[in-house]
C-alpha atoms as a PDB file:
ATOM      1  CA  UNK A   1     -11.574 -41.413 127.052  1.00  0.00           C
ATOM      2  CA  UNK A   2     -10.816 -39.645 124.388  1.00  0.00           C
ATOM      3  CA  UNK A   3      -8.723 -40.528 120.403  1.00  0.00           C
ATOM      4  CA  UNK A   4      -5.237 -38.514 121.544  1.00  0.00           C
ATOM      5  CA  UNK A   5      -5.614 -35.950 118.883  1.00  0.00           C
ATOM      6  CA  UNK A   6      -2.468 -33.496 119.417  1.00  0.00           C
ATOM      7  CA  UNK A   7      -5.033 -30.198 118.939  1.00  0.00           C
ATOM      8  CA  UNK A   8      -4.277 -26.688 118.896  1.00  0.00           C
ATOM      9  CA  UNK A   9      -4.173 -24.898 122.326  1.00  0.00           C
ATOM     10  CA  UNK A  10      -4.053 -21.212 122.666  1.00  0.00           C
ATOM     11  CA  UNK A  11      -2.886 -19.041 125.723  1.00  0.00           C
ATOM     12  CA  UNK A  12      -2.131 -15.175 125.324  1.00  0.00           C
ATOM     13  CA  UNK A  13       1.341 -15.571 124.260  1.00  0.00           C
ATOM     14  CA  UNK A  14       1.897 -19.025 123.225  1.00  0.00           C
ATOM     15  CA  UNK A  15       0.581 -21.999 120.692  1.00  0.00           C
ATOM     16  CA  UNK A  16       1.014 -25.798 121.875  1.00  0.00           C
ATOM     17  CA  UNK A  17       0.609 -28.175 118.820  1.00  0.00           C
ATOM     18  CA  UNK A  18       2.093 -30.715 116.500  1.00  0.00           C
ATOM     19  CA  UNK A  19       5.793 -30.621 115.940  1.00  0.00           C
ATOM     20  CA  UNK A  20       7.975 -31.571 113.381  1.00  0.00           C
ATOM     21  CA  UNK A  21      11.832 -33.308 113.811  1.00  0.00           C
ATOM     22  CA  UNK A  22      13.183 -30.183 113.103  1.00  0.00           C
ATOM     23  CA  UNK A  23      10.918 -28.508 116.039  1.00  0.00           C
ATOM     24  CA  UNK A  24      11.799 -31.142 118.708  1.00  0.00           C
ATOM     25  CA  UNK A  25      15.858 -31.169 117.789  1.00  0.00           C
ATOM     26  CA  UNK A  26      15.493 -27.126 118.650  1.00  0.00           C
ATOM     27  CA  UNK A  27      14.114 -27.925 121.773  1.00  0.00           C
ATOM     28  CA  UNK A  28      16.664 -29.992 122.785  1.00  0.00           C
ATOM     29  CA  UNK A  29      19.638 -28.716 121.109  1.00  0.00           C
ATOM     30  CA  UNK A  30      21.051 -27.593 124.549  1.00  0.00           C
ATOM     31  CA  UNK A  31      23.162 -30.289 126.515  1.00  0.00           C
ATOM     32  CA  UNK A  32      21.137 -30.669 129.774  1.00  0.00           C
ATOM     33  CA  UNK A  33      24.348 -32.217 131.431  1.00  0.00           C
ATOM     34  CA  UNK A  34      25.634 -28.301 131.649  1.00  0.00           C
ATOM     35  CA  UNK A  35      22.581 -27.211 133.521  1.00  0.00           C
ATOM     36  CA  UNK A  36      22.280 -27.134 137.290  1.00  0.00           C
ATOM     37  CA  UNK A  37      18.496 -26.239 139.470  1.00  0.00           C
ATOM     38  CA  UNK A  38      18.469 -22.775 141.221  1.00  0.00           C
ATOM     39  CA  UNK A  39      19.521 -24.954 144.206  1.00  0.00           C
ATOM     40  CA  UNK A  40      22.261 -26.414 142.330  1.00  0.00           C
ATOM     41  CA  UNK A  41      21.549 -29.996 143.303  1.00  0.00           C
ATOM     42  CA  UNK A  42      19.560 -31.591 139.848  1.00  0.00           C
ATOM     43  CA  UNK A  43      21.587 -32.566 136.608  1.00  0.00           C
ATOM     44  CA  UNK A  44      19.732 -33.157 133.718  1.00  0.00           C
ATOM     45  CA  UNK A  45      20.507 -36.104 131.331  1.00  0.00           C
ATOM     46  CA  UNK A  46      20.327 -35.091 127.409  1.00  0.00           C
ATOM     47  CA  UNK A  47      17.510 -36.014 125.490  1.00  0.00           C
ATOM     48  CA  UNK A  48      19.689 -37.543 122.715  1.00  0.00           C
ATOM     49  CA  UNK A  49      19.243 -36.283 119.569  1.00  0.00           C
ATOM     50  CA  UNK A  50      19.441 -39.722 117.949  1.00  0.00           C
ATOM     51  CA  UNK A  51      16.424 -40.633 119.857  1.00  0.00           C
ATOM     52  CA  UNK A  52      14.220 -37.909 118.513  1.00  0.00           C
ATOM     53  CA  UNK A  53      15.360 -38.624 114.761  1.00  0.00           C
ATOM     54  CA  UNK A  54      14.981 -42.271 115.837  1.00  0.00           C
ATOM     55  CA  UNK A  55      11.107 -41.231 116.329  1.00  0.00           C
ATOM     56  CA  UNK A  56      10.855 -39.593 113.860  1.00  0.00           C
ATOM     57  CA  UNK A  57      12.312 -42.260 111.236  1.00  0.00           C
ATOM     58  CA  UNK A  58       8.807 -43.072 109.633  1.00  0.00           C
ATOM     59  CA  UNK A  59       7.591 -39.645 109.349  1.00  0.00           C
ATOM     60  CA  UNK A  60       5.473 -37.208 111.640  1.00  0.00           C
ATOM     61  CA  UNK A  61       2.328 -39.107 110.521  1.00  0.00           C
ATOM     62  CA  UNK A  62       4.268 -42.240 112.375  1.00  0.00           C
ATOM     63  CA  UNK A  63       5.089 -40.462 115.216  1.00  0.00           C
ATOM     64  CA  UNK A  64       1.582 -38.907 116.224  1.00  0.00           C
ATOM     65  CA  UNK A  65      -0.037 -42.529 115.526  1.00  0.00           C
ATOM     66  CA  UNK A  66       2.552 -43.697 118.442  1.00  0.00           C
ATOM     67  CA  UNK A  67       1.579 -41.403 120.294  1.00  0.00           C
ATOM     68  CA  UNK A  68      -1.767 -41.948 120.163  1.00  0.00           C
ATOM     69  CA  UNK A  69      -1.049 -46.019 120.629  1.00  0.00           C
ATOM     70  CA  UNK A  70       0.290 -45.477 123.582  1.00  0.00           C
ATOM     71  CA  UNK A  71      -1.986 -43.047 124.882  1.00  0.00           C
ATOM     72  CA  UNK A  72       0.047 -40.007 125.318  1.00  0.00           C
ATOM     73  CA  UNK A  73       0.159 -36.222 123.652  1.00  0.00           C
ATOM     74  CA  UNK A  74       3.179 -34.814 123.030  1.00  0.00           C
ATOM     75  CA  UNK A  75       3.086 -30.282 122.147  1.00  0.00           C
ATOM     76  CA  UNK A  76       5.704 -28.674 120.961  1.00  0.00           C
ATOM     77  CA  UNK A  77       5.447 -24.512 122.604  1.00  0.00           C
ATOM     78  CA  UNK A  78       5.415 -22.297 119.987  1.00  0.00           C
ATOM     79  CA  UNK A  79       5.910 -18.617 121.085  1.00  0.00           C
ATOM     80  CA  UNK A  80       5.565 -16.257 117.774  1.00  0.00           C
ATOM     81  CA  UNK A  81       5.909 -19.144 115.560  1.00  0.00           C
ATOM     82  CA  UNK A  82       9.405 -20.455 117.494  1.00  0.00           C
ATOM     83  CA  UNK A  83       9.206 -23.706 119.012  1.00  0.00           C
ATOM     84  CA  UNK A  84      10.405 -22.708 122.486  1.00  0.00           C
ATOM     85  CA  UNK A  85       9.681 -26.064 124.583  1.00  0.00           C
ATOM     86  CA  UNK A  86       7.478 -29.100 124.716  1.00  0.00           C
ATOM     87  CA  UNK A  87       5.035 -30.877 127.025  1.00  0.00           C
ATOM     88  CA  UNK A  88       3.913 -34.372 127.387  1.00  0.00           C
ATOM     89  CA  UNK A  89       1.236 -35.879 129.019  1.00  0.00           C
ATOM     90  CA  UNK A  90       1.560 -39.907 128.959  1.00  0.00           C
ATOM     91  CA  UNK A  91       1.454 -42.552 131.814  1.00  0.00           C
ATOM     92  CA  UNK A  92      -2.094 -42.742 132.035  1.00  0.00           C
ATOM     93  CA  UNK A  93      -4.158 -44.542 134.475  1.00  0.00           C
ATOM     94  CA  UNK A  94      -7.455 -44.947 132.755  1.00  0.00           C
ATOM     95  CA  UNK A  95      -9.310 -46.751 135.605  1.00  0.00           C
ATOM     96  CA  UNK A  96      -8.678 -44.089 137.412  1.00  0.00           C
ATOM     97  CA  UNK A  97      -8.841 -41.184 135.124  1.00  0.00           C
ATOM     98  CA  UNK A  98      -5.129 -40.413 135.737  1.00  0.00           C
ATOM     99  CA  UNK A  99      -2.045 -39.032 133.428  1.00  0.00           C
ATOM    100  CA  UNK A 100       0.700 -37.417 134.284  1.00  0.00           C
ATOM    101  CA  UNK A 101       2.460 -34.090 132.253  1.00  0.00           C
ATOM    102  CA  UNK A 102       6.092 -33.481 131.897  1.00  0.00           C
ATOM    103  CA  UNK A 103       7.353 -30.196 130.812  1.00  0.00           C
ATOM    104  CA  UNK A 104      10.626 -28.725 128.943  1.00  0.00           C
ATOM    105  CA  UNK A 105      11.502 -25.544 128.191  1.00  0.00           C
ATOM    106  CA  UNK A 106      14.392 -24.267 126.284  1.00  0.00           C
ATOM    107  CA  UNK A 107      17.131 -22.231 128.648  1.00  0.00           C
ATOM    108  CA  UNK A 108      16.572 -19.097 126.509  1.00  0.00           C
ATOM    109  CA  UNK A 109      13.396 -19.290 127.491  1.00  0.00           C
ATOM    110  CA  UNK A 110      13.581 -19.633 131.513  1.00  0.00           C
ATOM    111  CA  UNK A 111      11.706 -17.474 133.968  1.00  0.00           C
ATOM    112  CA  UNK A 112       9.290 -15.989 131.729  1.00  0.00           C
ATOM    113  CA  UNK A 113       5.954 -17.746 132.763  1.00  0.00           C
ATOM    114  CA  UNK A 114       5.767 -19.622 129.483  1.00  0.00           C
ATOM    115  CA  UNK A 115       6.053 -23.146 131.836  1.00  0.00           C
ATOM    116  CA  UNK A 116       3.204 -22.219 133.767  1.00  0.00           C
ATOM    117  CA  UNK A 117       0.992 -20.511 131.021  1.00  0.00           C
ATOM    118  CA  UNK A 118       1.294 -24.253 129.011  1.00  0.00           C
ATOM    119  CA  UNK A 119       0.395 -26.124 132.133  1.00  0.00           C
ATOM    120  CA  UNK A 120      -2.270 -24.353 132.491  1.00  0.00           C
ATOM    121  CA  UNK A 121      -3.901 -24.704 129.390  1.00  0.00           C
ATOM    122  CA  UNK A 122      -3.174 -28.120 128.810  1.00  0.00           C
ATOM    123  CA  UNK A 123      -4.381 -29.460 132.755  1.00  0.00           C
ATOM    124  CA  UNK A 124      -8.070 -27.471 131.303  1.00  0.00           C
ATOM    125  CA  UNK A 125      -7.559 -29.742 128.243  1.00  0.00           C
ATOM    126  CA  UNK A 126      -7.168 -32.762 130.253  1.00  0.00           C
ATOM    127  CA  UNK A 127      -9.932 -31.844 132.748  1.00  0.00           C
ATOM    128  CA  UNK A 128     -12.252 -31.121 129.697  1.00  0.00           C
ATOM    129  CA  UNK A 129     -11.227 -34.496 128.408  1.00  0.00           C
ATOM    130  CA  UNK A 130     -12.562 -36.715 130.912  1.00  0.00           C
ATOM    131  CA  UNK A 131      -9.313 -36.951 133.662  1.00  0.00           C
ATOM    132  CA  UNK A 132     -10.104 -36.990 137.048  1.00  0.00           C
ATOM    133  CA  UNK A 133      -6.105 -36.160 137.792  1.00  0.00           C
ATOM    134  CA  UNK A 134      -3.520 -34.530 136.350  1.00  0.00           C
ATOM    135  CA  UNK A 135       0.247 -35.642 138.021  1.00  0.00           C
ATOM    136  CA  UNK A 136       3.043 -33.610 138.015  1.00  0.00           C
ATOM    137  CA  UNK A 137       6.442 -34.765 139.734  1.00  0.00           C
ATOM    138  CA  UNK A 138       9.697 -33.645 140.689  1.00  0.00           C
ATOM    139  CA  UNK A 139      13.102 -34.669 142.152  1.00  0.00           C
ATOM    140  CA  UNK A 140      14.185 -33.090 145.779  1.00  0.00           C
ATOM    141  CA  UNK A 141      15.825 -29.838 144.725  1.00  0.00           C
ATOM    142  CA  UNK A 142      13.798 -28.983 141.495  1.00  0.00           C
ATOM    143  CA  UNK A 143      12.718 -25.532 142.306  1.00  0.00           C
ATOM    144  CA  UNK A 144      11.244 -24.324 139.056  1.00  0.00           C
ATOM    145  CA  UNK A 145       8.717 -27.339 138.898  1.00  0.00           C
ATOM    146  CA  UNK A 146       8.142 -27.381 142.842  1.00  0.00           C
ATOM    147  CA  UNK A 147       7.575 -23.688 142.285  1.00  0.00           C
ATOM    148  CA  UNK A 148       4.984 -24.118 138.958  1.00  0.00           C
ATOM    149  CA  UNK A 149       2.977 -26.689 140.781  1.00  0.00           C
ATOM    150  CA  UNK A 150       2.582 -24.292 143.859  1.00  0.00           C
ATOM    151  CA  UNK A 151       1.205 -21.562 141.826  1.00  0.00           C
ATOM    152  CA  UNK A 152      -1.233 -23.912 139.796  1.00  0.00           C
ATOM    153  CA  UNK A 153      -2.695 -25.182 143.110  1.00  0.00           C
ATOM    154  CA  UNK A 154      -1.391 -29.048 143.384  1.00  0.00           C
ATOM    155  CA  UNK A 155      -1.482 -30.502 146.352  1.00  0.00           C
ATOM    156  CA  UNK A 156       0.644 -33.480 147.679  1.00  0.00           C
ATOM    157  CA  UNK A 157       0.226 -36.610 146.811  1.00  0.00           C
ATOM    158  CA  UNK A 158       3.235 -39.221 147.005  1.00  0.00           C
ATOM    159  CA  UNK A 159       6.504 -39.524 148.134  1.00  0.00           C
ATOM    160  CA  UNK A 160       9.089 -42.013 146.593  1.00  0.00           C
ATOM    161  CA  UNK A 161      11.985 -42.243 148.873  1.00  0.00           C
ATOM    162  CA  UNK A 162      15.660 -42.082 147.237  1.00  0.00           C
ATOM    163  CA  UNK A 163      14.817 -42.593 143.544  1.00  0.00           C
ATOM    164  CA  UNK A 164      17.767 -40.942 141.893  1.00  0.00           C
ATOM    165  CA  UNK A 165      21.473 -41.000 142.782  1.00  0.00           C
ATOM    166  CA  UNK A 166      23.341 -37.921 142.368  1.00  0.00           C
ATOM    167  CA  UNK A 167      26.680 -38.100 143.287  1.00  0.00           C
ATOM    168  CA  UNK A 168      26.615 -39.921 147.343  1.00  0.00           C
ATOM    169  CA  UNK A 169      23.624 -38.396 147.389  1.00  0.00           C
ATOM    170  CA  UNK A 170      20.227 -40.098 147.194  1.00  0.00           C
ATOM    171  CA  UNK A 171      17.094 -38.155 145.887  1.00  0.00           C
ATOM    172  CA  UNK A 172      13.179 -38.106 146.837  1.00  0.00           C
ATOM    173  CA  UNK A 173      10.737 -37.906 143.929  1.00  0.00           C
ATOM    174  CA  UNK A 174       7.483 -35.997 144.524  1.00  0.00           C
ATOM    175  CA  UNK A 175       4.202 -36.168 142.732  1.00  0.00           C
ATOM    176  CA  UNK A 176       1.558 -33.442 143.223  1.00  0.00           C
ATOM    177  CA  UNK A 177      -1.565 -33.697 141.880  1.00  0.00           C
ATOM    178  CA  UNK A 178      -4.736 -31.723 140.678  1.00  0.00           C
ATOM    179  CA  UNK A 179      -8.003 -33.238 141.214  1.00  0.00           C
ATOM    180  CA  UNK A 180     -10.553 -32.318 138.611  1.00  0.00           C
ATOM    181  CA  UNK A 181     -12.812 -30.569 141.103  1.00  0.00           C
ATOM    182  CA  UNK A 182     -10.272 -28.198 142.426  1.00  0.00           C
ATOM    183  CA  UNK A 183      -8.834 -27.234 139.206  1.00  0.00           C
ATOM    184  CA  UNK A 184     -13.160 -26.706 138.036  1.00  0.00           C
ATOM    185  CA  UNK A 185     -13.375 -24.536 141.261  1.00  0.00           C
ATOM    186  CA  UNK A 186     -10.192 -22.519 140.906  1.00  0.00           C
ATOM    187  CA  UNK A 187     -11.209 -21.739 137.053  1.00  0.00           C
ATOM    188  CA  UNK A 188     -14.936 -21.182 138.248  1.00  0.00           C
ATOM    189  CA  UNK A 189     -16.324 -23.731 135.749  1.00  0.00           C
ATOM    190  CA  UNK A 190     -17.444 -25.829 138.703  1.00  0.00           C
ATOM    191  CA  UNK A 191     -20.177 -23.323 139.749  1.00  0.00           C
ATOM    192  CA  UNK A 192     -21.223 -22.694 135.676  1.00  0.00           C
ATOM    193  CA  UNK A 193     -22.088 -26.632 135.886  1.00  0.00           C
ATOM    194  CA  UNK A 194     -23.654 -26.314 139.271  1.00  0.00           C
ATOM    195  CA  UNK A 195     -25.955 -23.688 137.890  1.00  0.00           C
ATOM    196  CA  UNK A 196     -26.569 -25.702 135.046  1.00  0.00           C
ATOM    197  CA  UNK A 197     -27.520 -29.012 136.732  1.00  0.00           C
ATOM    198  CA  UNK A 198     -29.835 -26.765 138.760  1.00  0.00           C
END
């Protein structure tokens, strides 16, 4: 499909590209276990910072050859310089023209569009890539991504029943998905090919 090159994407306000250790330890230097969703209901596990200087052990040359083994990118958000969040896209399906995108943002950083803005641009990456589908999903409760993937146009497309534990409480997992000719309609590309082909 494509070699997994981590390239530079631009939005208005932001810049998605290769991170270093340092970049990915300020993304996750908050402890997740102290946040709680708008709803209250999700707790969020710490991304350990062992792991990420585990990752990076053999260098950021290492790293981005991993990545591209196993098929995945992996941004780090940059707003003004400032790495302000990071967004993966792994699991990929390539019979099927299918990976999924998981998204972090830094607290600081909350309610401020920059989650969207980077889905965005990275979903037209993917779709200009050779995807068919782009997967985002989402625990029962998780407002801000429910929310994101609303805006961007997803639509349903699986349920997995009681997937995470929280407390006595059992939680549904959600996966929406944008299909490579609705997200070519929605940014009008669809009809530039159309005229093309004609």
């Amino acid at each position: 499909m494509n070699n997994y090159d981590i390239v530079n994407l631009k939005t208005k306000r932001l810049i998605l590209g290769k991170g270093t250790e340092e970049d990915y330890l300020k993304v996750y230097e908050y402890d997740f276990s102290k946040l709680r969703d708008l709803d209250g209901i999700i707790e969020y596990v710490k991304n350990p910072v062992k792991e990420i200087k585990k990752s990076f052990k053999k260098g950021q040359d290492y790293f981005f050859k991993q990545c591209k083994k196993n098929h995945m990118f992996d941004w780090i958000i940059y707003k003004k310089g400032v790495p302000i969040g990071n967004i993966l896209a792994d699991l990929e399906d390539i019979a099927d023209k299918k990976i999924e995108i998981t998204i972090n943002i830094h607290p600081s950083n909350w309610n401020k569009g920059y989650a969207t803005e980077s889905i965005d641009k990275v979903i037209d990456y993917l779709m200009n890539s050779g995807y068919d589908k782009v997967i985002l999903r989402y625990l029962d409760g998780d407002s801000k991504i429910k929310h994101i993937s609303e805006k961007l146009g997803f639509k349903p497309y699986l349920i997995n029943e009681n997937v995470y534990k929280l407390g006595n409480e059992y939680l549904d997992e959600f996966q929406v998905v944008m299909y490579k000719d609705d997200w070519f309609s929605k940014t009008g590309k669809l009809n530039i090919i159309g005229k093309v082909l004609l």
